[in-house]
Structures are given as C-alpha cells and as structure tokens.
Protein backbone atom coordinates (compact mmCIF):
# COMPACT_ATOMS: atom_id res chain seq x y z
CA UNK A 1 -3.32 1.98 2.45
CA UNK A 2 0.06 -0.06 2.05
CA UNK A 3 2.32 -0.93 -1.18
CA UNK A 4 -0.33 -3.62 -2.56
CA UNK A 5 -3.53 -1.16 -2.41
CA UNK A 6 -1.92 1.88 -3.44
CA UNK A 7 -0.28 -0.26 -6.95
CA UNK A 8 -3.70 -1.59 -7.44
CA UNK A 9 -5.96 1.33 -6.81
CA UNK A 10 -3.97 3.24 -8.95
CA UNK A 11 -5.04 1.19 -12.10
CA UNK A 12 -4.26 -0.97 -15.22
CA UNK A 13 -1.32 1.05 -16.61
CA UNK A 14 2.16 0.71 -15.08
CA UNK A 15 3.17 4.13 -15.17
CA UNK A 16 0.19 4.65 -12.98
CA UNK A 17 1.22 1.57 -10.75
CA UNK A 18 5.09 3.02 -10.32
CA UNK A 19 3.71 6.63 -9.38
CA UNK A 20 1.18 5.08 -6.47
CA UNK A 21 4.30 3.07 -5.62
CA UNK A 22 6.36 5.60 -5.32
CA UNK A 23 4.63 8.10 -3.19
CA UNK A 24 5.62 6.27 -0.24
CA UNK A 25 9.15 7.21 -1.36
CA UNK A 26 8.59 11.25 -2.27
CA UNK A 27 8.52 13.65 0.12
CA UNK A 28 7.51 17.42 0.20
CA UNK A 29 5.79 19.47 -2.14
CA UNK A 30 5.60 17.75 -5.36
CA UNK A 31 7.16 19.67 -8.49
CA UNK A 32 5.18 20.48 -12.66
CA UNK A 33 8.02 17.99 -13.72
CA UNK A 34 8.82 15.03 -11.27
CA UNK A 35 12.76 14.14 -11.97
CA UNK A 36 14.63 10.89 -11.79
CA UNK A 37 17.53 9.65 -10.23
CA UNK A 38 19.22 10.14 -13.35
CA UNK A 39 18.51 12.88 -14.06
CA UNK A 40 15.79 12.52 -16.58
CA UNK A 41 12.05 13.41 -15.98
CA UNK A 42 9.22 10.57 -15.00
CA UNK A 43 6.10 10.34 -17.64
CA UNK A 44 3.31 12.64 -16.12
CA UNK A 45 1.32 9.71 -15.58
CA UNK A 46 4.28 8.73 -12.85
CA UNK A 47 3.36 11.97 -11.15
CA UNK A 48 -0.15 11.92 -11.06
CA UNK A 49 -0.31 8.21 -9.53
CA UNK A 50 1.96 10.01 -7.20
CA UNK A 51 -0.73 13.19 -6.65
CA UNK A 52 -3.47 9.87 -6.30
CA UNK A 53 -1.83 8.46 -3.76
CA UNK A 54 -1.50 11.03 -1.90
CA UNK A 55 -5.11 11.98 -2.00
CA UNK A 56 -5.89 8.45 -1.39
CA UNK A 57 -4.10 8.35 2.11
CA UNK A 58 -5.52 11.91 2.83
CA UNK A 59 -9.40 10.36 2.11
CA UNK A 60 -9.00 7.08 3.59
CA UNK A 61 -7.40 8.79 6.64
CA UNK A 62 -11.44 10.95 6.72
CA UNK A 63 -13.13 7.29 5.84
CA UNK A 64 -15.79 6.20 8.56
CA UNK A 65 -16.23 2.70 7.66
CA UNK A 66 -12.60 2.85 7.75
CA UNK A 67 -12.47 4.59 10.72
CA UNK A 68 -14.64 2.76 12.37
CA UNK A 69 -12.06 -0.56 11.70
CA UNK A 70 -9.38 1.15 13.71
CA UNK A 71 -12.01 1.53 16.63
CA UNK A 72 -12.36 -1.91 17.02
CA UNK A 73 -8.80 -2.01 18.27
CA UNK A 74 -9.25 0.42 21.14
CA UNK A 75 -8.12 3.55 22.03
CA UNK A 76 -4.71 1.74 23.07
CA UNK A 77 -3.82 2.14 19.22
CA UNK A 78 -5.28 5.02 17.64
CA UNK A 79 -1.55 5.80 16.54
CA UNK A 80 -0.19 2.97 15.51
CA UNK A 81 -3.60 1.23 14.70
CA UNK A 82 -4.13 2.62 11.15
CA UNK A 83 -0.44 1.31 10.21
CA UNK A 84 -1.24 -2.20 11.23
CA UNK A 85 -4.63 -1.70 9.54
CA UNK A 86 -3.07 -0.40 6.15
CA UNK A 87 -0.81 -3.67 6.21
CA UNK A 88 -3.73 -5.80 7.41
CA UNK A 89 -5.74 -4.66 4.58
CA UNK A 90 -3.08 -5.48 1.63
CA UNK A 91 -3.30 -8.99 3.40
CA UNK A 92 -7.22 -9.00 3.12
CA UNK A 93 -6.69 -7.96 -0.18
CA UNK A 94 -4.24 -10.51 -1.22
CA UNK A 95 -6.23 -13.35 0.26
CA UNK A 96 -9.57 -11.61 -1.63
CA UNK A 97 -8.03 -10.65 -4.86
CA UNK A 98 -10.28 -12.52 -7.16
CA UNK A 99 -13.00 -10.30 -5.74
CA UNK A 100 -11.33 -7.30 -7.13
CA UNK A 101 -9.70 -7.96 -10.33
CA UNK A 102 -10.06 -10.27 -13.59
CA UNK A 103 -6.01 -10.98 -13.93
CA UNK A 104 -4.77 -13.17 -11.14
CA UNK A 105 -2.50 -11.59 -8.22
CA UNK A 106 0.32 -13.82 -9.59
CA UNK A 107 0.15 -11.90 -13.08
CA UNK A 108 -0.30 -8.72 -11.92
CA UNK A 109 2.74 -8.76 -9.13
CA UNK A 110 5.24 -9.83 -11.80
CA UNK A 111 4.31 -7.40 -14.30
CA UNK A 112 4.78 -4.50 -11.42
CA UNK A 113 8.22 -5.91 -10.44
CA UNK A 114 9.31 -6.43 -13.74
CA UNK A 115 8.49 -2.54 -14.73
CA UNK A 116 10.00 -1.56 -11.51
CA UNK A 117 13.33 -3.45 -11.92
CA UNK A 118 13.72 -2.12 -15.67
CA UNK A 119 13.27 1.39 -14.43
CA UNK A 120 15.40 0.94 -11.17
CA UNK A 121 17.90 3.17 -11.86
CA UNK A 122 15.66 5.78 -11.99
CA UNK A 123 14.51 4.61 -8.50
CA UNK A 124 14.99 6.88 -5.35
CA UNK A 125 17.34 4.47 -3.55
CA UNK A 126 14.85 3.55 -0.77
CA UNK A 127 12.47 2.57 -3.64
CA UNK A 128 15.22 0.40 -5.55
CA UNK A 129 16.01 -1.43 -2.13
CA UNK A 130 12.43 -2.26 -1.78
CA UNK A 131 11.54 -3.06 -4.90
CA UNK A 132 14.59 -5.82 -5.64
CA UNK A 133 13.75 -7.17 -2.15
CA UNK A 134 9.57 -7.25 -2.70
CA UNK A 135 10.30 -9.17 -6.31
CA UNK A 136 13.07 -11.44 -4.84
CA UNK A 137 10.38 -12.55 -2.01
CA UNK A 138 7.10 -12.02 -4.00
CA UNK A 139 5.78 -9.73 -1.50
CA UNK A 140 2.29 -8.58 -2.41
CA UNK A 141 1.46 -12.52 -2.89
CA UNK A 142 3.24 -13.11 0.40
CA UNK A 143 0.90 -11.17 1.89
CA UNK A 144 -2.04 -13.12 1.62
CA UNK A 145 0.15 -15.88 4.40
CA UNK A 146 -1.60 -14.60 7.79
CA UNK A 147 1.57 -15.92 9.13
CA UNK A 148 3.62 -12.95 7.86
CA UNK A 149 1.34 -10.52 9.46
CA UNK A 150 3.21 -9.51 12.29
CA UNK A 151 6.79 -10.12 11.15
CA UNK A 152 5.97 -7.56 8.83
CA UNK A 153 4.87 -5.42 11.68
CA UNK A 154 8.18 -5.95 13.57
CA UNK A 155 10.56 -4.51 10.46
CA UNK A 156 8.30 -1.70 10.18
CA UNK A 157 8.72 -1.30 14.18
CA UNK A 158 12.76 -1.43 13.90
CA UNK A 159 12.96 1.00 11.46
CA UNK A 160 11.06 3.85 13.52
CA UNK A 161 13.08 5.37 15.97
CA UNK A 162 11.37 5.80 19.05
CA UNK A 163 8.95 3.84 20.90
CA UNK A 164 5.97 2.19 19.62
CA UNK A 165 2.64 -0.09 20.50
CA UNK A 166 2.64 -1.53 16.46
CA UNK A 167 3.46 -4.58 17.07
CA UNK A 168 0.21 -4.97 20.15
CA UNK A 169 -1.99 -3.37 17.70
CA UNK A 170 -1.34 -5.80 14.71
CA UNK A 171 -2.63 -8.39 17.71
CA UNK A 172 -5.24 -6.06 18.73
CA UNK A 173 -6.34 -6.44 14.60
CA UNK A 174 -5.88 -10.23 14.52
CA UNK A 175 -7.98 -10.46 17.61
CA UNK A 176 -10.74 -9.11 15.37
CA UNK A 177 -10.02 -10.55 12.24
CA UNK A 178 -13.57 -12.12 11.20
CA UNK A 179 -15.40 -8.61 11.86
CA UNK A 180 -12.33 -6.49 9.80
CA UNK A 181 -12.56 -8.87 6.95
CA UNK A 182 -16.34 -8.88 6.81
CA UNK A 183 -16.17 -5.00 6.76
CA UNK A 184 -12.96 -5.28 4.61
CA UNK A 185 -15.10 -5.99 1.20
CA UNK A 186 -17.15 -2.45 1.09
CA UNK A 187 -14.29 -0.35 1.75
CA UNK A 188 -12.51 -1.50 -0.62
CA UNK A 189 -15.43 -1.31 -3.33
CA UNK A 190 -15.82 2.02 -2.36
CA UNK A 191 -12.07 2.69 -2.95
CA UNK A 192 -12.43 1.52 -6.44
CA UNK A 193 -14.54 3.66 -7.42
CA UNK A 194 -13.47 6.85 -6.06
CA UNK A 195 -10.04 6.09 -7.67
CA UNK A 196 -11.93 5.57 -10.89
CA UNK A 197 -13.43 8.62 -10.68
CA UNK A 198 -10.41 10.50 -9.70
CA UNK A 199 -8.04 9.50 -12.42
C-alpha cells in the first residue's frame, strides 16, 4: 500500500492517520515509547498506526487477490511490480473514494495535512519534507489524475540507487488498467475490514 491507503486504512482519528503515515519513515525495531524529533514522546495511538502499518504491508504482501494483480504484469516485474501496484492503487482509490468513505477526499486530505504541518517539528525530517511538499501539491487528490501515474513512478525511480524496471512496470499496470480496477474494489473491501478488526 502507498501514503493514501495506509492514512486511510488506518482510520477516523488523526493520531491514527500520522502513525500509518509515518511508518514509511521508521525504521528498525520499533520501541514501548516511540520518541519525537524533539525530544518528546508520540501518543500511543501514533505508534500503533505505526505497528498497523506495518502489519498491513506484511498481509497485503501474503494477499492472493492481490497477488494475483501483480501477475498480470508478468514475470518481467515481480520486483518492482508491487511498487507500481501500491501507487496504482492510491490512484484507484482516489478516483473511487466515494466508494469507501462518507467525507469527501477533499475534506479528509486537508485535515491530514493540516495535523501533519502542526506537528512537523516533531517530524523525522524525511517525513516533514514530504509532508510540506504533499499539502503544497495536494497529493493524495492528485492522485486520482491518471496523468501523474508514471511521473510519480520516475521520482520514486531517481531516488533508488541502482538499476530498476519501475518505470516499464507502471506501463506494464496501465496496459491492464480495466482488469486491475475491476479487481481493485474487493481488495480494498477486504482491507477495510481486516484493519477494522485489527485496531
């Protein structure tokens, strides 16, 4: 899952939101207590939507049905394909929202950026970069514009430091876009609820 799935499968409550946002930007064994950059300590709830999204990525990662999507690309990209699905599905989701939640996408994105840019500070610097740069651009509504698809796949590609096939296998996913968004829907029902369940 990318930035817009993990914020919204990790519920209504921003504390919730910031942890799932934020375990893109923690590494290693996670502490009790999970500290800031100022030295303070996050609200638990930070760290558990930080424990949830790393379960999340562990049991989407086992998914068949999601599986099965990154098949459709070929064996060309069974490295690089489940990036340029994760990304491909917070577009899907974007374009879908109304399908998945009661307050518009609009709403909900400005409410996450405006928690985020209170708390900043506080941010692991990777995390503060992205987040000013996601609110200044509106990037989880930006990602419903199939046009951005791929560009975003190119600044993920830059910033890895060896070779990749990324780029060929967000093609290989646009190729197939009817059949990925038809099976788009059910996976991400079935993500709901096991997120439900699990906080």
């Amino acid at each position: 899952m990318n930035y817009l799935a993990h914020v919204f499968l990790s519920g209504d409550q921003l504390t919730w939101q910031l942890g799932g946002f934020l375990g893109d930007f923690i590494k290693g064994p996670l502490p009790e207590y999970l500290g800031d950059e100022q030295g303070g300590v996050w609200p638990a709830e930070v760290l558990a939507g930080v424990r949830l999204h790393r379960k999340l990525d562990a049991h989407v990662d086992q998914m068949p049905a999601y599986l099965a999507c990154i098949e459709l690309l070929g064996d060309s990209y069974r490295r690089w394909g489940g990036v340029a699905m994760d990304v491909f599905f917070d577009h899907l989701l974007a374009r879908q929202w109304q399908d998945f939640s009661e307050l518009d996408l609009t709403s909900f994105s400005q409410s996450f950026y405006d928690y985020c840019l209170e708390q900043q500070l506080r941010l692991p610097m990777s995390a503060r970069r992205f987040i000013v740069r996601a609110a200044d651009n509106d990037l989880f509504r930006g990602y419903a514009d199939r046009e951005i698809f791929i560009p975003v796949l190119q600044r993920i590609d830059q910033r890895v430091r060896f070779d990749t096939n990324l780029v060929e296998a967000g093609y290989a996913v646009l190729d197939n876009y009817s059949e990925l968004e038809r099976r788009f829907k059910p996976v991400m029902q079935s993500l709901i609820q096991d997120c439900q369940r699990w906080r």
